[in-house]
Protein backbone atom coordinates (compact mmCIF):
# COMPACT_ATOMS: atom_id res chain seq x y z
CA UNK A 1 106.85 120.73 78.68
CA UNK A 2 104.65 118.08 79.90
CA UNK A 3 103.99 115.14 77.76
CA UNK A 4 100.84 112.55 78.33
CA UNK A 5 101.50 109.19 77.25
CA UNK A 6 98.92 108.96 74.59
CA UNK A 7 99.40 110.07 71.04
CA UNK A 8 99.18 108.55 67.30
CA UNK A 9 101.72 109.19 64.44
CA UNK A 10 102.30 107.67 61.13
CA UNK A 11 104.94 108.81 58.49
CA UNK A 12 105.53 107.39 54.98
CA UNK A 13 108.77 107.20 52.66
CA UNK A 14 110.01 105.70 49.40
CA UNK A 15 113.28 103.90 49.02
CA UNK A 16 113.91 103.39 45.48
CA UNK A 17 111.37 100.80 44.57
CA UNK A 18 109.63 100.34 48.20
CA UNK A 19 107.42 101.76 50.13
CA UNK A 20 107.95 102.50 53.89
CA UNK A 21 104.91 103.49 56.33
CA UNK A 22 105.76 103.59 60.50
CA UNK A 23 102.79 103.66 62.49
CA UNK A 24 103.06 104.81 66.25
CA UNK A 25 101.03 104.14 68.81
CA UNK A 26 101.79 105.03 72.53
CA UNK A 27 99.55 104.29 75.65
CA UNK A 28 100.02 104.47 79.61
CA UNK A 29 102.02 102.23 81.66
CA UNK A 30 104.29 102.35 84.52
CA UNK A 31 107.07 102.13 82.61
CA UNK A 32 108.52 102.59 78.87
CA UNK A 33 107.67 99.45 77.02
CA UNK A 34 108.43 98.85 73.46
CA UNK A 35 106.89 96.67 71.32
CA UNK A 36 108.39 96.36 67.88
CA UNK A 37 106.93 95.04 64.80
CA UNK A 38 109.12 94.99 61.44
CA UNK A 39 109.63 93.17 58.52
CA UNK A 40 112.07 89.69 58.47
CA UNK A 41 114.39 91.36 56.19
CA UNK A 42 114.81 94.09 58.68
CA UNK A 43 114.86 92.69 61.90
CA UNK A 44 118.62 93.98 62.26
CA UNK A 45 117.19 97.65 62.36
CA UNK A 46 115.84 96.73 66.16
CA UNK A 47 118.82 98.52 68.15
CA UNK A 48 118.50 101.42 66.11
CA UNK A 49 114.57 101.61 66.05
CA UNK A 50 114.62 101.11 70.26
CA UNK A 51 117.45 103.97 70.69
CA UNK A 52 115.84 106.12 68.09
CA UNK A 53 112.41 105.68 70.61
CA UNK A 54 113.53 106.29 73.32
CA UNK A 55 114.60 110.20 72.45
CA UNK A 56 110.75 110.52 71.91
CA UNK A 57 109.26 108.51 74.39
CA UNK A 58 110.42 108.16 77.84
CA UNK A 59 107.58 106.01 79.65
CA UNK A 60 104.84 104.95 78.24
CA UNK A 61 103.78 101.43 76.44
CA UNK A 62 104.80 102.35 72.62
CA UNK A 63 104.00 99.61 70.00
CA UNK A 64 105.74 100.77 66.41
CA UNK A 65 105.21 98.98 63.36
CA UNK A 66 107.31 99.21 59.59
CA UNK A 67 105.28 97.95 56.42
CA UNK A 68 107.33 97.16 53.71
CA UNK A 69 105.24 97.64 50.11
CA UNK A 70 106.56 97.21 46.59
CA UNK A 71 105.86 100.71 45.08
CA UNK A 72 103.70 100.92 41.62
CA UNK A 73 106.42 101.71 39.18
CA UNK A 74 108.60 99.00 40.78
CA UNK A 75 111.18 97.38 38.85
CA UNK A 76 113.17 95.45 40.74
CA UNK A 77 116.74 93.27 40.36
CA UNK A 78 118.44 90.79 42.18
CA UNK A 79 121.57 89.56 42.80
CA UNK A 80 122.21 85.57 41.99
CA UNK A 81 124.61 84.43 44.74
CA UNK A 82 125.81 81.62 42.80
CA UNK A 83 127.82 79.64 45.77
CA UNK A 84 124.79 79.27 47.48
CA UNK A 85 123.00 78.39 44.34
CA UNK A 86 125.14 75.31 43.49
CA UNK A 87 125.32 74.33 47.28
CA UNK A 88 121.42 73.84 47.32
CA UNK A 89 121.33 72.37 43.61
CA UNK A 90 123.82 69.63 45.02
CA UNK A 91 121.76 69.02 48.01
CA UNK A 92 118.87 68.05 46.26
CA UNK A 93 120.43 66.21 43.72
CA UNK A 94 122.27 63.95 46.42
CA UNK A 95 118.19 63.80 48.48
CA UNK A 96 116.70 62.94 45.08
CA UNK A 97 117.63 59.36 44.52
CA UNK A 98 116.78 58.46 48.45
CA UNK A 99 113.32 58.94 47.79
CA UNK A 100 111.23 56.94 46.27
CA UNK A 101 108.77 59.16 44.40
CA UNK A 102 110.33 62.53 44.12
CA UNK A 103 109.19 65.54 42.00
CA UNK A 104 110.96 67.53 39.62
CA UNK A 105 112.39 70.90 41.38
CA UNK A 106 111.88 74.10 39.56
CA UNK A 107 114.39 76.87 39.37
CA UNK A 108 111.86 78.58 41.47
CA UNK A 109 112.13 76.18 44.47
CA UNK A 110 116.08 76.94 44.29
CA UNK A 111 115.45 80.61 43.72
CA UNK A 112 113.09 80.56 47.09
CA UNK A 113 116.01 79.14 49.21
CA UNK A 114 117.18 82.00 52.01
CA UNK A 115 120.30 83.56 50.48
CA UNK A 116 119.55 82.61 47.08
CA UNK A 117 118.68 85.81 45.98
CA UNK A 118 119.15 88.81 47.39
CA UNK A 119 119.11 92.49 46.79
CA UNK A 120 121.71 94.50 45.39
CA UNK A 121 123.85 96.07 48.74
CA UNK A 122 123.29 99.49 47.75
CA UNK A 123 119.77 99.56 47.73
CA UNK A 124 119.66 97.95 51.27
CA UNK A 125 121.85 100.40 52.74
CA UNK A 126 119.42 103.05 51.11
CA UNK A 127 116.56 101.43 52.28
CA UNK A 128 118.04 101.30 56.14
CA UNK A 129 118.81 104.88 55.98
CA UNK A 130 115.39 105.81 54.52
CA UNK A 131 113.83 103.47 57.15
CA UNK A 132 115.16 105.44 60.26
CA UNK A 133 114.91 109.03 58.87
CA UNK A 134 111.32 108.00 57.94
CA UNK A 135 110.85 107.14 61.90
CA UNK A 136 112.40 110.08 63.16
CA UNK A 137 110.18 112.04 61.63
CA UNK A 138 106.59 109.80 62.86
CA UNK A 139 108.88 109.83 66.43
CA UNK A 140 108.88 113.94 66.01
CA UNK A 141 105.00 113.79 65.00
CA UNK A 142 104.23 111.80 68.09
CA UNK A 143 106.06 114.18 70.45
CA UNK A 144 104.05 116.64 68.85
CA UNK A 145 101.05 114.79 69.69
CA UNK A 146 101.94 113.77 73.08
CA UNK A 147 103.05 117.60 73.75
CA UNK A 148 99.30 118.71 72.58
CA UNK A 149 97.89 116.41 74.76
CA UNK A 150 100.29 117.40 78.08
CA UNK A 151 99.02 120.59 77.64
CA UNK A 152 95.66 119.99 77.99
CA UNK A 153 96.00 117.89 80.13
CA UNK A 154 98.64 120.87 82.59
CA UNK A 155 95.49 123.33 81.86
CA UNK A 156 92.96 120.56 83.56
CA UNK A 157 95.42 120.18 86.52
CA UNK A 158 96.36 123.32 86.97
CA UNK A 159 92.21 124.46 87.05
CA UNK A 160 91.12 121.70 89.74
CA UNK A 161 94.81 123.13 91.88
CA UNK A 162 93.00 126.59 91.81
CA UNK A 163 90.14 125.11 92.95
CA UNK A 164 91.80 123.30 95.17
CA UNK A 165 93.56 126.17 96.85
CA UNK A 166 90.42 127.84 97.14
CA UNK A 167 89.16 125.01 99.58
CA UNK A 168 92.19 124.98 101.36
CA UNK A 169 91.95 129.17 101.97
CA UNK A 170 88.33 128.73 102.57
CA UNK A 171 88.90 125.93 105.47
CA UNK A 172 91.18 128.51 106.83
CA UNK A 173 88.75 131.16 107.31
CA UNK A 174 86.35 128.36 108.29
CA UNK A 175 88.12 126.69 111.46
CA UNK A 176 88.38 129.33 113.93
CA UNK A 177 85.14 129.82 113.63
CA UNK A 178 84.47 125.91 114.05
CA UNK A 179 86.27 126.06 117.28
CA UNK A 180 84.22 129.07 118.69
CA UNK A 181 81.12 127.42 117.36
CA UNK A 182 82.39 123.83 119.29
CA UNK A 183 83.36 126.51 122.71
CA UNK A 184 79.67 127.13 122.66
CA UNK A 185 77.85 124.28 122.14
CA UNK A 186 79.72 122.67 124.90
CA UNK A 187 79.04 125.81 127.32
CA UNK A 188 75.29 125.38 126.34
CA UNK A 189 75.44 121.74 127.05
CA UNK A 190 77.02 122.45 130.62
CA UNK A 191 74.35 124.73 131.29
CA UNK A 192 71.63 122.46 130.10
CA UNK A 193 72.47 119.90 132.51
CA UNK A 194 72.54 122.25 135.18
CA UNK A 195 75.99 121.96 136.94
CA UNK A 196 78.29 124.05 138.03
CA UNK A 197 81.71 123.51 136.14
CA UNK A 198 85.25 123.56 137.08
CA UNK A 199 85.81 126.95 134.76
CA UNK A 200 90.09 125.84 135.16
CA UNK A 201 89.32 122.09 133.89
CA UNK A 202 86.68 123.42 131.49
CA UNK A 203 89.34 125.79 130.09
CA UNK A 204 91.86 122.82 129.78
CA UNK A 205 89.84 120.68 128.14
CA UNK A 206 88.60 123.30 125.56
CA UNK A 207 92.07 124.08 124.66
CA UNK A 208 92.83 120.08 124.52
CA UNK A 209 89.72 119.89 121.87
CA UNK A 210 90.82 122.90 120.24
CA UNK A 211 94.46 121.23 119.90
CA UNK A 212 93.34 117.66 119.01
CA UNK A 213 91.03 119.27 116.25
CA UNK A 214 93.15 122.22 115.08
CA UNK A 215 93.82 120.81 111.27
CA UNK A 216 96.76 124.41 110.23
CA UNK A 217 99.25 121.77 109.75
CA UNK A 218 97.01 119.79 107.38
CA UNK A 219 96.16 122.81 105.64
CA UNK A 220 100.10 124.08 105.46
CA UNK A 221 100.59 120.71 104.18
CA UNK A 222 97.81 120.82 101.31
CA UNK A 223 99.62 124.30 100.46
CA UNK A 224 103.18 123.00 100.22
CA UNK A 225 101.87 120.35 97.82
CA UNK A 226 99.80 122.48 95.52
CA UNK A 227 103.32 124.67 95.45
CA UNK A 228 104.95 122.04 94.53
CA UNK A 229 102.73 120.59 91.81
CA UNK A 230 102.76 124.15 90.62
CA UNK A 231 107.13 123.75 90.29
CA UNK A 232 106.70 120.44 88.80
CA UNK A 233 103.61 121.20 85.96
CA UNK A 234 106.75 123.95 84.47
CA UNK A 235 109.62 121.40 84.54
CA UNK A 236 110.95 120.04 81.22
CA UNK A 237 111.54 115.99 82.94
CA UNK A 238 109.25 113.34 83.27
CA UNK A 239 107.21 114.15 86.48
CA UNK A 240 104.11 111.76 86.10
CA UNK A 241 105.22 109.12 89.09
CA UNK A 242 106.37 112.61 90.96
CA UNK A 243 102.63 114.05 90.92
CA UNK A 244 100.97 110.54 91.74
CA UNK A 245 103.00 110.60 94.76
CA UNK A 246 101.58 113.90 95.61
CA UNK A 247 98.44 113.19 94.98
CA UNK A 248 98.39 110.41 97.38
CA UNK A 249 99.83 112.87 100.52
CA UNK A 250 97.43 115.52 99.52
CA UNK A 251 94.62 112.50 99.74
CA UNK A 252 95.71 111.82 102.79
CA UNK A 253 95.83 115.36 104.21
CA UNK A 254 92.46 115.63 102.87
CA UNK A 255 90.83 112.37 104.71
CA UNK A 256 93.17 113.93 107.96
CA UNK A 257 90.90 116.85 107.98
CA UNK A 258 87.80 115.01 107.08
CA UNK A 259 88.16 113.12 110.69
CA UNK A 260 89.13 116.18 112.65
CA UNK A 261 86.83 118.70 111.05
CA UNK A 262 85.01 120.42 113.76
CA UNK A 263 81.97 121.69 111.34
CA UNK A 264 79.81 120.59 108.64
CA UNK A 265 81.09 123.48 106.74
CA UNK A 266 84.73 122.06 107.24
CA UNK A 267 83.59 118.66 106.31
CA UNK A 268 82.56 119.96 103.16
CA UNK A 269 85.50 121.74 102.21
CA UNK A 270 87.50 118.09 102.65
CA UNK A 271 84.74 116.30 100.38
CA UNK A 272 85.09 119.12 97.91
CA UNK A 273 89.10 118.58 98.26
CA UNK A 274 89.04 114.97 97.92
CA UNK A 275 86.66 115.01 94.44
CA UNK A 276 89.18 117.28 92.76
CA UNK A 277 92.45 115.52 93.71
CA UNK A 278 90.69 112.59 92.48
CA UNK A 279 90.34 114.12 88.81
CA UNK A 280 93.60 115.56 89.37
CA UNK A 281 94.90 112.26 89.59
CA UNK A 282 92.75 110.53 86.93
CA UNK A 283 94.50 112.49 84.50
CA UNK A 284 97.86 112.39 86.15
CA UNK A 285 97.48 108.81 85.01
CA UNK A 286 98.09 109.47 81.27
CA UNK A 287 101.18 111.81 81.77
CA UNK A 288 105.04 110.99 81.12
């Protein structure tokens, strides 16, 4: 199923006495960027947040953010690590008499000190496992969201490739009646200027002309690509880069027949093709 590559999700949880809310956003870009944004007592969960990602989101620039919130009926207990305690007690006693007006420190200043106190281990192995369940489920609400979005975005395509194949069966019918309508304008012109041609060399040229504007190959071309797109809109991988490419050779199929077309009416036709790859290709932009 196609995916685009932009798409919202949020999820909360509760750990015991916190509160856990992801936020997921995800944008285009040429590749899969992650920005991650998490709490400092929960920078180790990094690895696991980037692998857990990248199941979801396979290109795209993804920013994902953790708040960490005390919940209302907190009640909270900590664990004294006494070695520490003493270590930084003895430090500033030993600073204290080197300087020369030195304030009192508080149990609170110790208490502050990294390591001092810390949270029982149970509820931090609680609060990692509620952390990444909580993101799998936003990551399952964004490929929701980014699902929604590919499909609405495979039901614009696929339209303007209709369209487009109507163009391309339309120039069809369209050029042979180009080169008949060429055949007599130059017969007319002949005859205007009153000389008697060389009806062998006039022949040979004609069917030169004919040659040097015959655009079937162009056209077979545009057909094999809208086939194609048509394979690649019902595949289950990534095919954003895949369809930009095509875009590109139908564009330039498209301009090919714009400087051979033998008619106004032809001429249109490759206008009318080049507008809707265009669209098809602004919106080609914003998928996986």
């Amino acid at each position: 199923m196609i995916c685009s590559m932009t798409a919202y999700a949020d999820q909360e949880v509760r750990s015991g006495h916190y509160i856990l809310r992801w936020e997921i956003r995800s944008v285009n870009s040429r590749y899969l960027d992650l920005v991650i944004r998490l709490p400092e007592n929960l920078r180790f969960l990094e690895p696991d947040i980037r692998n857990l990602l990248g199941k979801y989101c396979r290109r795209g620039k993804v920013e994902c953010s953790l708040k960490l919130e005390p919940a209302e009926d907190a009640f909270f207990e900590f664990e004294l690590n006494h070695p520490m305690a003493h270590a930084v007690i003895a430090a500033l006693q030993e600073i204290t008499p080197m300087l020369t007006t030195a304030a009192p420190v508080s149990p609170l200043d110790v208490a502050r000190w990294p390591g001092v106190l810390k949270e029982p281990e149970g509820d931090r192995q609680a609060l990692t496992r509620t952390a990444l369940e909580g993101l799998e489920a936003a990551g399952e609400k964004l490929l929701q969201a980014r699902r929604r979005e590919g499909k609405k975005l495979a039901e614009f395509i696929v339209q303007r490739c209709e369209l487009l194949a109507t163009q391309v069966r339309q120039a069809r019918l369209l050029l042979p009646e180009a080169l008949q309508s060429l055949r007599t304008k130059l017969t007319q012109k002949i005859q205007e200027i009153s000389i008697e041609p060389d009806t062998d060399r006039l022949e040979q040229e004609l069917v030169y002309l004919a040659q040097k504007l015959d655009v079937t190959e162009e056209l077979d071309r545009l057909h094999a690509h809208l086939t194609e797109f048509d394979r690649l809109l019902k595949s289950d991988h990534p095919i954003g880069r895949r369809l930009d490419f095509l875009c590109q050779e139908m564009n330039r199929e498209a301009n090919t027949l714009a400087s051979k077309a033998a008619s106004t009416a032809l001429t249109q036709c490759s206008i009318e093709m080049k507008v809707l790859i265009e669209q098809i290709r602004e919106q080609i932009q914003n998928i996986e």
